[in-house]
N, C-alpha and C. Protein backbone atom coordinates (compact mmCIF):
# COMPACT_ATOMS: atom_id res chain seq x y z
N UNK A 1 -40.58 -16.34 0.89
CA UNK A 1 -40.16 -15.19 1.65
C UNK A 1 -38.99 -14.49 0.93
N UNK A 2 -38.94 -12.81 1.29
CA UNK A 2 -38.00 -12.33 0.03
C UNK A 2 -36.74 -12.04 1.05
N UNK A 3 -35.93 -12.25 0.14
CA UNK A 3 -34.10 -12.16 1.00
C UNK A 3 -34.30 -10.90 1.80
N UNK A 4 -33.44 -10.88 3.11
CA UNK A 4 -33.28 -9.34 4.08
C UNK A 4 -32.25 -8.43 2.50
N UNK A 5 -32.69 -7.33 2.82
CA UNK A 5 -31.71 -6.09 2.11
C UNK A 5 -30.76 -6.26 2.68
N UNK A 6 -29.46 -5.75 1.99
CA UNK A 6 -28.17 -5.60 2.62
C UNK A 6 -28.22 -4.55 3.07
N UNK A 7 -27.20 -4.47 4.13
CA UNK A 7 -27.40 -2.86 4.85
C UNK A 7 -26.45 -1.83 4.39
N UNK A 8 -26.79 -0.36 4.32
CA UNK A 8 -26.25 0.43 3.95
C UNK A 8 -24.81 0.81 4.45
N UNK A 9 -24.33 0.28 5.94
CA UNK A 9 -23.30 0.28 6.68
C UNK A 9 -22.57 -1.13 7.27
N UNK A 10 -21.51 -1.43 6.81
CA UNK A 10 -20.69 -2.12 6.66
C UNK A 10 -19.46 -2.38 7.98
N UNK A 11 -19.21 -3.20 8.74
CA UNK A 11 -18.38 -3.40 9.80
C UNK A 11 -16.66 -3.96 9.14
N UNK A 12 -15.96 -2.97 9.41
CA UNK A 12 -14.59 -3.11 8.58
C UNK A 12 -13.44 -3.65 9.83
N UNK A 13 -12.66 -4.38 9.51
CA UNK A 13 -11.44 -4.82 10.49
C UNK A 13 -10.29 -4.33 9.61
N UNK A 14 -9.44 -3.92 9.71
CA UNK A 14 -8.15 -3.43 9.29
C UNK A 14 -6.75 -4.17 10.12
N UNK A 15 -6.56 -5.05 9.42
CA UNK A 15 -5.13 -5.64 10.16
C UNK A 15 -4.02 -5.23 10.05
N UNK A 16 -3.12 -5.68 11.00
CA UNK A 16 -2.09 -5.08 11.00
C UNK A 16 -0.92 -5.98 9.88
N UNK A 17 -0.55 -5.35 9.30
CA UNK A 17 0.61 -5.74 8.36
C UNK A 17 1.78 -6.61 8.62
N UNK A 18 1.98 -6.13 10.09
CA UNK A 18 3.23 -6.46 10.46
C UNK A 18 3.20 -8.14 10.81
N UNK A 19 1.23 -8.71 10.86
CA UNK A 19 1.24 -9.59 10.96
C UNK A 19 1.31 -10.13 12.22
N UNK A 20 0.78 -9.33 13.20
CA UNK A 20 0.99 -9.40 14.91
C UNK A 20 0.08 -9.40 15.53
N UNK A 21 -1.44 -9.55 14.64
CA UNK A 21 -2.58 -10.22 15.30
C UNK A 21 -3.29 -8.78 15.49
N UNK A 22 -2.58 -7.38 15.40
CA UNK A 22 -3.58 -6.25 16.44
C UNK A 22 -4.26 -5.94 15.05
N UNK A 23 -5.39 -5.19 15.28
CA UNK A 23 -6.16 -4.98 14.25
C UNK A 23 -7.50 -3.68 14.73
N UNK A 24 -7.67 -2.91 13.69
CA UNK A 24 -8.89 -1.64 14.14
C UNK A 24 -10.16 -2.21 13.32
N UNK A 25 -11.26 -1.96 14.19
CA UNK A 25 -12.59 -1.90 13.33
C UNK A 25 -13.33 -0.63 13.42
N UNK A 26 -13.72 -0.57 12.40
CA UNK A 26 -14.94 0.78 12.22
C UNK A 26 -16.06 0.51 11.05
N UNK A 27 -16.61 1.21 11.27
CA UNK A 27 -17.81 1.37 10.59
C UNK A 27 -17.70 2.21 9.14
N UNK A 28 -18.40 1.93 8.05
CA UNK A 28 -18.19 2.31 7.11
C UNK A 28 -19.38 2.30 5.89
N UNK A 29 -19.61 3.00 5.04
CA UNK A 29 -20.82 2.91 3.86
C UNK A 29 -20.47 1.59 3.12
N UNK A 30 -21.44 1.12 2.82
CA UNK A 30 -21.22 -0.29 2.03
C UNK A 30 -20.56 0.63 0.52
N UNK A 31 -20.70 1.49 0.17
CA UNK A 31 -20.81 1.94 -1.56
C UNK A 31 -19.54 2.77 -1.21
N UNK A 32 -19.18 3.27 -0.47
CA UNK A 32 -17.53 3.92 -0.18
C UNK A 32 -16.61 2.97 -1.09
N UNK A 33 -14.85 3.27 -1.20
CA UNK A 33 -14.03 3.29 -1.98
C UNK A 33 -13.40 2.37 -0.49
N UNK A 34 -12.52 0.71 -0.84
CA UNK A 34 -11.83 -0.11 0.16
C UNK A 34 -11.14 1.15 0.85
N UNK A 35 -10.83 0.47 2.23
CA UNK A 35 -10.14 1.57 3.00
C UNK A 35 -8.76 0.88 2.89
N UNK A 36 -8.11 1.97 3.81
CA UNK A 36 -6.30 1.24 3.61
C UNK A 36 -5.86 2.80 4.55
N UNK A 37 -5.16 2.76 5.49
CA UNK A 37 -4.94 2.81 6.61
C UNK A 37 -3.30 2.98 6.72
N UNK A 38 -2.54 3.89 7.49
CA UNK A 38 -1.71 3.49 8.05
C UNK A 38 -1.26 3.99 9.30
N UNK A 39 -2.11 3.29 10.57
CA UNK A 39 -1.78 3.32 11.98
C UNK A 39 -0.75 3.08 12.98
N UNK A 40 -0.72 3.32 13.69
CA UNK A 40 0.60 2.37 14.81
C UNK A 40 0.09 1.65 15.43
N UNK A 41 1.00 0.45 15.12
CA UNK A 41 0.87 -0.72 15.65
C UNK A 41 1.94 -1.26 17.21
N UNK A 42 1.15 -1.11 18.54
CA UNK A 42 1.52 -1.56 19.22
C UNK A 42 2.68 -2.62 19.43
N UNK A 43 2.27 -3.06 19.09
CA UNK A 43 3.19 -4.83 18.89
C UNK A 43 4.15 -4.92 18.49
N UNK A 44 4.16 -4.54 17.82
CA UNK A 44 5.08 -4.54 16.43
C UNK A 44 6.63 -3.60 16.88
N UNK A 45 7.43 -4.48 16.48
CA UNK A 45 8.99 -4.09 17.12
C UNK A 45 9.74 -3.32 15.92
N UNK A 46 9.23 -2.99 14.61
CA UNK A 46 9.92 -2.68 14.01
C UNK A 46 9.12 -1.51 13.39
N UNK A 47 10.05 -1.07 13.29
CA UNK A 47 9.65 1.19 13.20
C UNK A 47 8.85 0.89 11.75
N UNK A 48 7.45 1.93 11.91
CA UNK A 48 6.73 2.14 11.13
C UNK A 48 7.82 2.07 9.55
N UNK A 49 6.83 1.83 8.47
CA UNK A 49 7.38 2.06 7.22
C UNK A 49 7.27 3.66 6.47
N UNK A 50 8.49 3.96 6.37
CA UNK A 50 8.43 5.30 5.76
C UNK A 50 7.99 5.60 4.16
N UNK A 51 7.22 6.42 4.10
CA UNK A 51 6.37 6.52 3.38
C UNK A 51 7.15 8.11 2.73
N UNK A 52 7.54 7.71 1.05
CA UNK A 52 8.06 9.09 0.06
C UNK A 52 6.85 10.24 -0.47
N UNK A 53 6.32 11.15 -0.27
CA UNK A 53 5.68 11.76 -0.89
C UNK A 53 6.24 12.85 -1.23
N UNK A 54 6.62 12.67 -2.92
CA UNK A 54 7.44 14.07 -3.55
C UNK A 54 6.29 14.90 -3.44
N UNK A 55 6.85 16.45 -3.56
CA UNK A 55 6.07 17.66 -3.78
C UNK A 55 5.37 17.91 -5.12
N UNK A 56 4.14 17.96 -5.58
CA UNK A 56 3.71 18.39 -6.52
C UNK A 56 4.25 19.24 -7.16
N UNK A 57 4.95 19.90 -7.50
CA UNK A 57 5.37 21.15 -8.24
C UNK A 57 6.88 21.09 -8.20
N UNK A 58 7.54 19.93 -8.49
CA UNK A 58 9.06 19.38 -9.17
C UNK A 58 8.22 18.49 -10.00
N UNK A 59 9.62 19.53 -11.22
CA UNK A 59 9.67 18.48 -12.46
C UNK A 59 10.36 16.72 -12.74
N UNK A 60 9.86 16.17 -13.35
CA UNK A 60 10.73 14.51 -12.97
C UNK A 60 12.00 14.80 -13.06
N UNK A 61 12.91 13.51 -13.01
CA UNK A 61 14.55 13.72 -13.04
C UNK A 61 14.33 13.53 -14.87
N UNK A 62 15.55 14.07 -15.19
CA UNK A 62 15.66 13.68 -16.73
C UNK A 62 16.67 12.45 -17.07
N UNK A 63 16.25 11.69 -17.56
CA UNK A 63 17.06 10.38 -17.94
C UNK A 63 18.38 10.60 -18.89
N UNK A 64 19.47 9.81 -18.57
CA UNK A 64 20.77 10.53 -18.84
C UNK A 64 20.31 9.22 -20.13
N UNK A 65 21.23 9.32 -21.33
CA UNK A 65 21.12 9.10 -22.64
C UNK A 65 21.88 8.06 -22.27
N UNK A 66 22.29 7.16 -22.70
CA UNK A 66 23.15 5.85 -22.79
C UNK A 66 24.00 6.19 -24.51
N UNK A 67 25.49 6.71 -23.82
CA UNK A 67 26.01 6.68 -25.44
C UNK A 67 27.12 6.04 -25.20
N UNK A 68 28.00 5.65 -26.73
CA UNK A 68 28.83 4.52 -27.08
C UNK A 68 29.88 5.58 -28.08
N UNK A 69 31.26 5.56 -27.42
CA UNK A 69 32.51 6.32 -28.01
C UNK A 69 32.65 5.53 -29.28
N UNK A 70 32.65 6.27 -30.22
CA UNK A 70 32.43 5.31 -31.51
C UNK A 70 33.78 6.14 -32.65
N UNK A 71 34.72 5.49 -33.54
CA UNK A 71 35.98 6.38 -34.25
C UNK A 71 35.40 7.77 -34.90
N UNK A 72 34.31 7.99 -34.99
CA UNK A 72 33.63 9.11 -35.93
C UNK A 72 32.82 10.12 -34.46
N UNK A 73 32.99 9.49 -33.68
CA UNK A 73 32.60 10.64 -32.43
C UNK A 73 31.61 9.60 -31.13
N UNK A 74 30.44 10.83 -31.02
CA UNK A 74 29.61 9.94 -29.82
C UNK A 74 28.14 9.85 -30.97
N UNK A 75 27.82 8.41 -30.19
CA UNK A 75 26.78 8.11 -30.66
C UNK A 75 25.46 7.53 -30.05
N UNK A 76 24.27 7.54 -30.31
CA UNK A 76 23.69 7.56 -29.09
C UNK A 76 23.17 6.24 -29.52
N UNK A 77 22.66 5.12 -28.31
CA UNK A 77 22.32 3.41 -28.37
C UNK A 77 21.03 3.80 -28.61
């Protein structure tokens, strides 16, 4: 007898981080990209984690040079 096919839709649990037992399920394509989530968690006594998202359109910071006062002037390490 030949093996059942796997199914095209997939049953997902998403736990909670905080490690407090609550957890979401949903439904999902088996061939989709892992999910990752960030919900509120009931339970959980300590304030969501804040999350940085710089603006696309700033340039990076510029890294300051590391130099060394040397008898003939500055010099760079």
């Amino acid at each position: 007898m030949a093996k059942k096919a796997k199914s095209r839709i997939i049953n997902v649990r998403l736990l909670s981080m905080a490690m407090t037992g609550y957890f979401y399920t949903f439904t999902r394509a088996r061939t989709a990209l892992p999910m990752s989530m960030i919900k509120y968690d009931p339970i959980s006594t300590n304030p969501p984690p804040e999350i940085h998202i710089p603006p696309l359109n700033t340039p990076p910071p510029n890294p300051q040079k590391n130099t060394v006062k040397d008898s003939s002037g500055m010099k760079e390490r």
